[in-house]
Protein backbone atom coordinates (compact mmCIF):
# COMPACT_ATOMS: atom_id res chain seq x y z
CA UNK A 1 -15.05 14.46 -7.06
CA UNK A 2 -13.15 15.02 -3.72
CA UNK A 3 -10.92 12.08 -2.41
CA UNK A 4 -9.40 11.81 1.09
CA UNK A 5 -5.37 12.28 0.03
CA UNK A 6 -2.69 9.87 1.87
CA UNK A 7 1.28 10.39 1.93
CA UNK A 8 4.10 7.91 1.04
CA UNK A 9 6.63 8.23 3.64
CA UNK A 10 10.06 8.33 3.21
CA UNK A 11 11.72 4.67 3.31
CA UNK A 12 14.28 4.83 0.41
CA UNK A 13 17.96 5.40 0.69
CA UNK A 14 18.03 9.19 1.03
CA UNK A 15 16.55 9.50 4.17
CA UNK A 16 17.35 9.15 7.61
CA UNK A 17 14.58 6.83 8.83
CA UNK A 18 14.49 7.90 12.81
CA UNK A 19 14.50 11.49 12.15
CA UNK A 20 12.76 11.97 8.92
CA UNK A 21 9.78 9.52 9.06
CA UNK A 22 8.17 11.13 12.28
CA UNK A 23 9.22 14.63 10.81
CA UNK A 24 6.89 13.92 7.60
CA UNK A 25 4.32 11.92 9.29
CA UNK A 26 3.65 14.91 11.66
CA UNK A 27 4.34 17.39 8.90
CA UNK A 28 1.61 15.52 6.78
CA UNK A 29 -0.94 15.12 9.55
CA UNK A 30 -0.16 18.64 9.73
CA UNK A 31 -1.02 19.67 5.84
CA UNK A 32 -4.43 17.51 6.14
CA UNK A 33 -3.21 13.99 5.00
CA UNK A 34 -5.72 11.43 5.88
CA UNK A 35 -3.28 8.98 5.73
CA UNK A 36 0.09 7.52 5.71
CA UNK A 37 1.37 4.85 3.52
CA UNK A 38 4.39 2.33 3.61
CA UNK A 39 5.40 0.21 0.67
CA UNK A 40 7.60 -3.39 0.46
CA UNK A 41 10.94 -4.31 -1.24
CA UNK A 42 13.04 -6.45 0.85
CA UNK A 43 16.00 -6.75 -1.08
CA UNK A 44 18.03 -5.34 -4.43
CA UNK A 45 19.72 -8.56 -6.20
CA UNK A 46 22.92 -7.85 -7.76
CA UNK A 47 23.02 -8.67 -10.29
CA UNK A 48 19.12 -8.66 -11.26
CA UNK A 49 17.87 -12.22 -12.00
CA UNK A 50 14.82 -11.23 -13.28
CA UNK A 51 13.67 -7.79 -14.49
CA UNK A 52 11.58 -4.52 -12.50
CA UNK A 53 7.86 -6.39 -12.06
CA UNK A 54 9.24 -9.72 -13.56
CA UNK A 55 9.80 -7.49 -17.32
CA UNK A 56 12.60 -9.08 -19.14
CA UNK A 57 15.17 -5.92 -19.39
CA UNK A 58 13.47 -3.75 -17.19
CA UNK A 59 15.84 -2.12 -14.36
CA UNK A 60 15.51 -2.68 -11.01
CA UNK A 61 15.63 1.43 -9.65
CA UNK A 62 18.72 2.62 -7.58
CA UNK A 63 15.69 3.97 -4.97
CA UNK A 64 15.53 -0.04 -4.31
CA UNK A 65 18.67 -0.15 -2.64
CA UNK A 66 17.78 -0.60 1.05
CA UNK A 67 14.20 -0.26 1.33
CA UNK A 68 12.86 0.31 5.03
CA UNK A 69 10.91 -2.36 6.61
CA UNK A 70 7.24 -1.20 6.48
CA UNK A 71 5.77 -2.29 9.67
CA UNK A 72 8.82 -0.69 11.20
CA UNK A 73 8.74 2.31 9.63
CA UNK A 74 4.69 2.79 9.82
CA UNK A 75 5.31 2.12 13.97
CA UNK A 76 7.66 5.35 13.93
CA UNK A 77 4.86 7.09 12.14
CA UNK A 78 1.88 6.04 14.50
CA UNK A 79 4.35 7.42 17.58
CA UNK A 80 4.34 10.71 16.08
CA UNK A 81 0.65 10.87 14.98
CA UNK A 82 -2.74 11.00 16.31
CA UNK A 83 -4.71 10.88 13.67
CA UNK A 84 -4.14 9.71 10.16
CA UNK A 85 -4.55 6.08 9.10
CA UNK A 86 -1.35 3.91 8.84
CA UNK A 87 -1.73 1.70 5.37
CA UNK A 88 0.40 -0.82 3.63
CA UNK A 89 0.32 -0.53 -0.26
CA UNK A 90 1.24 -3.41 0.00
CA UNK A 91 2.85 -5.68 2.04
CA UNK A 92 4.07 -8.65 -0.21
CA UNK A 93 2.23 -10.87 2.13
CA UNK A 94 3.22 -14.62 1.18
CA UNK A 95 7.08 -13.31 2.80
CA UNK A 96 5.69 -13.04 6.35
CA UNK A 97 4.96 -16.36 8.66
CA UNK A 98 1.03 -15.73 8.69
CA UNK A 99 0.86 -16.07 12.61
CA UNK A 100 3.46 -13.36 13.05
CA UNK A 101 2.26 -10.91 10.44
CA UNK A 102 -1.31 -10.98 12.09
CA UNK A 103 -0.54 -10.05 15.43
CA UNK A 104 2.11 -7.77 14.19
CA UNK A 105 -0.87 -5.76 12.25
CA UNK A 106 -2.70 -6.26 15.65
CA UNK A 107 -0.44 -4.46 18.14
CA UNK A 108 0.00 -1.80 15.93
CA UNK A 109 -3.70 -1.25 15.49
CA UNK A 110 -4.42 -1.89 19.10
CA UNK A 111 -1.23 0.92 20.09
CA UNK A 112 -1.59 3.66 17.46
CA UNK A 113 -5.93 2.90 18.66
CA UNK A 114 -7.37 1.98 15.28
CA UNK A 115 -5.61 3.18 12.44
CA UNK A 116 -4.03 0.39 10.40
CA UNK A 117 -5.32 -0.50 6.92
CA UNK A 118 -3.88 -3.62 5.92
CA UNK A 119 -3.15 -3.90 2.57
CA UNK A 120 -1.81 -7.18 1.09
CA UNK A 121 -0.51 -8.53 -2.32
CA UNK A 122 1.72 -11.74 -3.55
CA UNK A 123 4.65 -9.79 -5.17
CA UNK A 124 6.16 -10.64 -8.11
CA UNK A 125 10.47 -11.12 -7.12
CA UNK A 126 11.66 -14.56 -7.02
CA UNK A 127 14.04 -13.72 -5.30
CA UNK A 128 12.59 -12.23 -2.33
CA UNK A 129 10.62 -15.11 -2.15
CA UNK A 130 13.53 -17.52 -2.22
CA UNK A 131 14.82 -14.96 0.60
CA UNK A 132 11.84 -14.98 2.95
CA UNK A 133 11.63 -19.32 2.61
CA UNK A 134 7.90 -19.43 4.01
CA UNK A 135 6.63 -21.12 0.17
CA UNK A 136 7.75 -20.87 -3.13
CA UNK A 137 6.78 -18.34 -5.76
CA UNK A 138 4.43 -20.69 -7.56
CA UNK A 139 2.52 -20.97 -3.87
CA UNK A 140 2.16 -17.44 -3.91
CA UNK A 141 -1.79 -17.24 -3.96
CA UNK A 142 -2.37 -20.10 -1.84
CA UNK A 143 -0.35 -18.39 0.79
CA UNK A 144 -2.08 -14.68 0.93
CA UNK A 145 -5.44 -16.98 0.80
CA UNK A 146 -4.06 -18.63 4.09
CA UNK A 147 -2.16 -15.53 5.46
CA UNK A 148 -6.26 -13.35 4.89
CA UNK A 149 -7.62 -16.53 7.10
CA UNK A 150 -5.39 -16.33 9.74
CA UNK A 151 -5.20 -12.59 10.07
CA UNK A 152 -9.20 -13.03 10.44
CA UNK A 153 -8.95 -15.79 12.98
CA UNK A 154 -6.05 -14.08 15.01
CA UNK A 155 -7.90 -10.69 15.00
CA UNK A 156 -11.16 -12.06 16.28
CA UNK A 157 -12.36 -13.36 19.71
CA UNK A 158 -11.06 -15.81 21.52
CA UNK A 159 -10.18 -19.10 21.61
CA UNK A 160 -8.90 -18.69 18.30
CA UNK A 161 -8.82 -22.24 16.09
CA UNK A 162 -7.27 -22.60 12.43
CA UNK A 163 -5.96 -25.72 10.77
CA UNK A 164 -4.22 -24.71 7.81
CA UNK A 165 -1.24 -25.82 5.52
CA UNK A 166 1.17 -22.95 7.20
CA UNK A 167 -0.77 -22.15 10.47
CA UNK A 168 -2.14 -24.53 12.92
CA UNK A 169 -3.73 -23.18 16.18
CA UNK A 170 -5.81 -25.65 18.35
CA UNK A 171 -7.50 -23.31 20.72
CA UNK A 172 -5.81 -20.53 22.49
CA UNK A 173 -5.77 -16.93 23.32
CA UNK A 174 -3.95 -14.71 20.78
CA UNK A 175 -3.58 -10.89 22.00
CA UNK A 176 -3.98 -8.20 22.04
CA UNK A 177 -6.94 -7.30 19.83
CA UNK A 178 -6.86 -4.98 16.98
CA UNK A 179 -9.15 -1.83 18.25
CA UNK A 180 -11.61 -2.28 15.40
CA UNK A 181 -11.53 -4.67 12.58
CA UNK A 182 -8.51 -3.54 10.34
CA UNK A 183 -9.40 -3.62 6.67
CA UNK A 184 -7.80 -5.87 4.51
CA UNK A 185 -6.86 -4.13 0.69
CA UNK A 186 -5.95 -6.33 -1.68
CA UNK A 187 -3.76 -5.24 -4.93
CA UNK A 188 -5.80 -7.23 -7.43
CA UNK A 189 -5.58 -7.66 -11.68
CA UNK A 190 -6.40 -11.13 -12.48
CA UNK A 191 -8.98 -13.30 -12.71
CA UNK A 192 -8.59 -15.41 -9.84
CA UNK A 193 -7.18 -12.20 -7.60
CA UNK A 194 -10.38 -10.44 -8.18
CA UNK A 195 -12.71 -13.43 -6.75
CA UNK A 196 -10.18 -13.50 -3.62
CA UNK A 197 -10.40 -9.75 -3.35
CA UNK A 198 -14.61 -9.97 -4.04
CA UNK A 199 -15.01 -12.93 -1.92
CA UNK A 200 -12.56 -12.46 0.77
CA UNK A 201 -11.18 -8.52 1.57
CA UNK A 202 -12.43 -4.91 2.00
CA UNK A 203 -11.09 -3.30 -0.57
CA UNK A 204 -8.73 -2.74 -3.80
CA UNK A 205 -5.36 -1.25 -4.27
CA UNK A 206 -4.97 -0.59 -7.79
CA UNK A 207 -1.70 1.15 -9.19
CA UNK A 208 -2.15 4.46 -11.18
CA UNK A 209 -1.19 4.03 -15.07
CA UNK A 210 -3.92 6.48 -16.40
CA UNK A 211 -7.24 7.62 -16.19
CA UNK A 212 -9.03 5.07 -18.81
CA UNK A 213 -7.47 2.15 -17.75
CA UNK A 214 -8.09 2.52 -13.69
CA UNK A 215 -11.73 3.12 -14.86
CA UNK A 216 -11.73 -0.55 -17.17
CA UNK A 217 -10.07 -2.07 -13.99
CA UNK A 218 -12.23 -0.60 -11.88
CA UNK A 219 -15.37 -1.87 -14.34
CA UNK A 220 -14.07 -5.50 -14.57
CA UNK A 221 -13.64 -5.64 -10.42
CA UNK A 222 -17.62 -4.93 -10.49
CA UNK A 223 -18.59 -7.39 -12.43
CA UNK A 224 -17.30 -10.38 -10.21
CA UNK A 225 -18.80 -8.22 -7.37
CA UNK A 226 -22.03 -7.78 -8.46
CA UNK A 227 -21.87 -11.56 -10.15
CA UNK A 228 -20.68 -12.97 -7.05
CA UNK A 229 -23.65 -11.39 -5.32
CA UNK A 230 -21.63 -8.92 -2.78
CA UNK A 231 -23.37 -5.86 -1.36
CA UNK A 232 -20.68 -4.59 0.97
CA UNK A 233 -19.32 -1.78 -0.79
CA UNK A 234 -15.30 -2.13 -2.08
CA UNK A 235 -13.20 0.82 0.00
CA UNK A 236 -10.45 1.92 -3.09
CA UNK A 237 -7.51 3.11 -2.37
CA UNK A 238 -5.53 4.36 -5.59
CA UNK A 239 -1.64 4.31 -5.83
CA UNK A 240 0.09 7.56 -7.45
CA UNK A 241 4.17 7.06 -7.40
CA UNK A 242 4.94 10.82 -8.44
CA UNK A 243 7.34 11.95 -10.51
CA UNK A 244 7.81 15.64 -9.67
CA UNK A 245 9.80 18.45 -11.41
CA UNK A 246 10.18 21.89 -10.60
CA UNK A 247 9.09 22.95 -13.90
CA UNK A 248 5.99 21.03 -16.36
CA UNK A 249 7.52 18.03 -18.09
CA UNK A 250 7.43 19.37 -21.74
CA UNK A 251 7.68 16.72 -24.91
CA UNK A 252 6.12 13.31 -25.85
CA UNK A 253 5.40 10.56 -23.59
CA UNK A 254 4.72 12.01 -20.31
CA UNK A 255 3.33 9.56 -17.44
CA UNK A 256 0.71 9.96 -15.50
CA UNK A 257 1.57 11.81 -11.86
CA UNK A 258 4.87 13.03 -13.40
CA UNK A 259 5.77 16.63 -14.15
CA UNK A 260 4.81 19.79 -12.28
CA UNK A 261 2.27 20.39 -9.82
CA UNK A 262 -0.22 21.61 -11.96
CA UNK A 263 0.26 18.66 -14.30
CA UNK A 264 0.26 16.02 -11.17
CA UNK A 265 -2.99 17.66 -10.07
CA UNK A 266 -4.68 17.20 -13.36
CA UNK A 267 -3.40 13.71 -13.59
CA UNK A 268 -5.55 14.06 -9.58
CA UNK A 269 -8.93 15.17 -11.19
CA UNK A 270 -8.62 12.67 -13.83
CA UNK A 271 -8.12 9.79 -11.81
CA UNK A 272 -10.48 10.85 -9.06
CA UNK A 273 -13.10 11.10 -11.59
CA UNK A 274 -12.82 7.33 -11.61
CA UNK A 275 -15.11 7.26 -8.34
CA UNK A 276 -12.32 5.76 -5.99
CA UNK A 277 -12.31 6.94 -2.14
CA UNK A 278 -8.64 7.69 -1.71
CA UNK A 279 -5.47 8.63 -3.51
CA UNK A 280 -2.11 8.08 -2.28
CA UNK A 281 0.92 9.85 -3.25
CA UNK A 282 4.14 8.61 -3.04
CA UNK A 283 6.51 11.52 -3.72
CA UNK A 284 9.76 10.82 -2.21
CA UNK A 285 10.89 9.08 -5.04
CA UNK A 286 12.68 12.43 -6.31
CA UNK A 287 13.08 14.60 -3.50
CA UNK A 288 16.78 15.20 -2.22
CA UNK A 289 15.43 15.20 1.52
CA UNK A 290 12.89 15.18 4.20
CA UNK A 291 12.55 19.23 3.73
CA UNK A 292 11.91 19.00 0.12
CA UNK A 293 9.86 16.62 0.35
CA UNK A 294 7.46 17.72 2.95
CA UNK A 295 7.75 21.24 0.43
CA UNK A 296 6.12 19.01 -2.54
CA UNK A 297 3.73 17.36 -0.09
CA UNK A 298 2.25 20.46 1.06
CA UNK A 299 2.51 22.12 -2.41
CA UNK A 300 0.55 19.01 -3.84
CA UNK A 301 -2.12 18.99 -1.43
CA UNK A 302 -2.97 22.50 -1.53
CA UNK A 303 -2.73 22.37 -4.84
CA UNK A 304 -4.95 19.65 -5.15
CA UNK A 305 -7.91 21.27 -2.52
CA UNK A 306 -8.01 24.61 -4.55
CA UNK A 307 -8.54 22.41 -7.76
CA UNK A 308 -11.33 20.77 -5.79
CA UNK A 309 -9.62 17.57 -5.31
């Protein structure tokens, strides 16, 4: 099955953010990305309080260290692009003041004319949380349910009214419009976040971890769907963080999207096999620079075409 392909763009330390994010964003648009991703971490505790996704003992990554903001960094890209869509995978949505996040995701679809894809999750860091003071952790659901009805309210006509626990707007004008309605994409594994994602967004953001578990995933977010009597199709958008190396990983205990090309691209089949719309790859995990990276970008994507991607 053929998938449109998206792009991570560079945000971690290595890179120099006003040169090298319009350099790949053009670059990619260039190659045939559809789209352009950005992806949130807004701080690196040291020392860790808690571990990498809230795993006792598992490392926070040095790549951490000074993450770029993503609504910043995907406003360089739409200046340098005409085409591709601008995505968050995913904004950790309960650390933005719902108002401000909305029309923020506004202008940016209004100026870059209809591109943004909004995707939103609660995160899992307590301490960005106790950084960002909107709620507390434990709120976390409540919030992204308020922050998906005020982006809604904000983003549609005027005079816009909400009464919520965070937001309260009596009646007023709130501009400017997004050009189209942006998509909401929500990142989505339990229970509960599968109703709000059934009953309430666009679309899923699932995380790549293999081929037979993405399709289980994808089987139990159907269910609820079809349940819950929804006929607007889900738009899926599937997260790859890639792991390249010049040569094919060799040994036991490979993960999925790490290795060579060819391996990363059968990893691609595999997963697109799954019936999803999109793929994104976020490669600059291990590239030294801009130039190398934009080498494995276009290597991966023809790559991925010949293979019938």
């Amino acid at each position: 099955m053929t998938a449109r392909l998206g792009l991570g763009l560079p945000q971690t330390k290595q890179y120099d953010l006003g040169r090298d994010v319009p350099d790949v964003a053009r670059a990619a648009e260039r190659i045939g990305y559809e789209s352009l991703w950005v992806f949130e971490r807004a701080l690196f505790p040291e020392p860790a309080t808690q571990g990498l996704y809230g795993v006792e003992g598992l490392p926070w990554p040095e790549r951490y260290r000074g993450v770029a903001e993503p609504l910043v960094t995907l406003t360089l890209a739409a200046a340098a692009t005409e085409r591709a869509l601008l995505g968050t995978s995913v904004l950790v949505a309960p650390l933005h003041v719902p108002f401000q996040l909305a029309r923020s995701l506004a202008t940016l679809d209004a100026a870059s004319g209809g591109r943004v894809v909004a995707g939103l999750g609660t995160g899992w860091s307590h301490d960005e949380y106790a950084a960002a003071s909107v709620r507390p952790f434990e709120e976390r659901g409540r919030v992204l349910d308020e922050v998906i009805e005020v982006c809604r309210a904000v983003w549609g006509p005027d005079p816009v009214v909400h009464d919520g626990r965070l937001s309260r707007i009596t009646s007023a004008a709130v501009g400017p419009k997004p050009a189209r309605p942006i998509p909401i994409l929500l990142a989505a594994r339990s229970g509960r976040a599968r109703r709000r994602l059934v009953d309430h967004a666009d679309g899923w953001l699932p995380v790549a971890t293999g081929a037979g578990p993405l399709a289980e995933q994808w089987r139990r977010l159907r269910e609820p769907a079809a349940e819950r009597g929804r006929t607007e199709p889900l738009r899926t958008v599937l997260r790859a963080n890639v792991w390249y190396t010049p040569k094919p990983y060799e040994g036991a205990g490979r993960r999925p999207f790490q290795g060579g090309v060819a391996q990363i691209v059968e990893d691609l089949a595999a997963h697109a096999g799954v019936g999803l719309d999109e793929i994104l790859l976020d490669v600059q995990g291990t590239p030294r620079d801009a130039e190398e990276l934009k080498d494995v970008a276009a290597e991966l994507y023809a790559a991925a075409r010949a293979a019938g991607v």
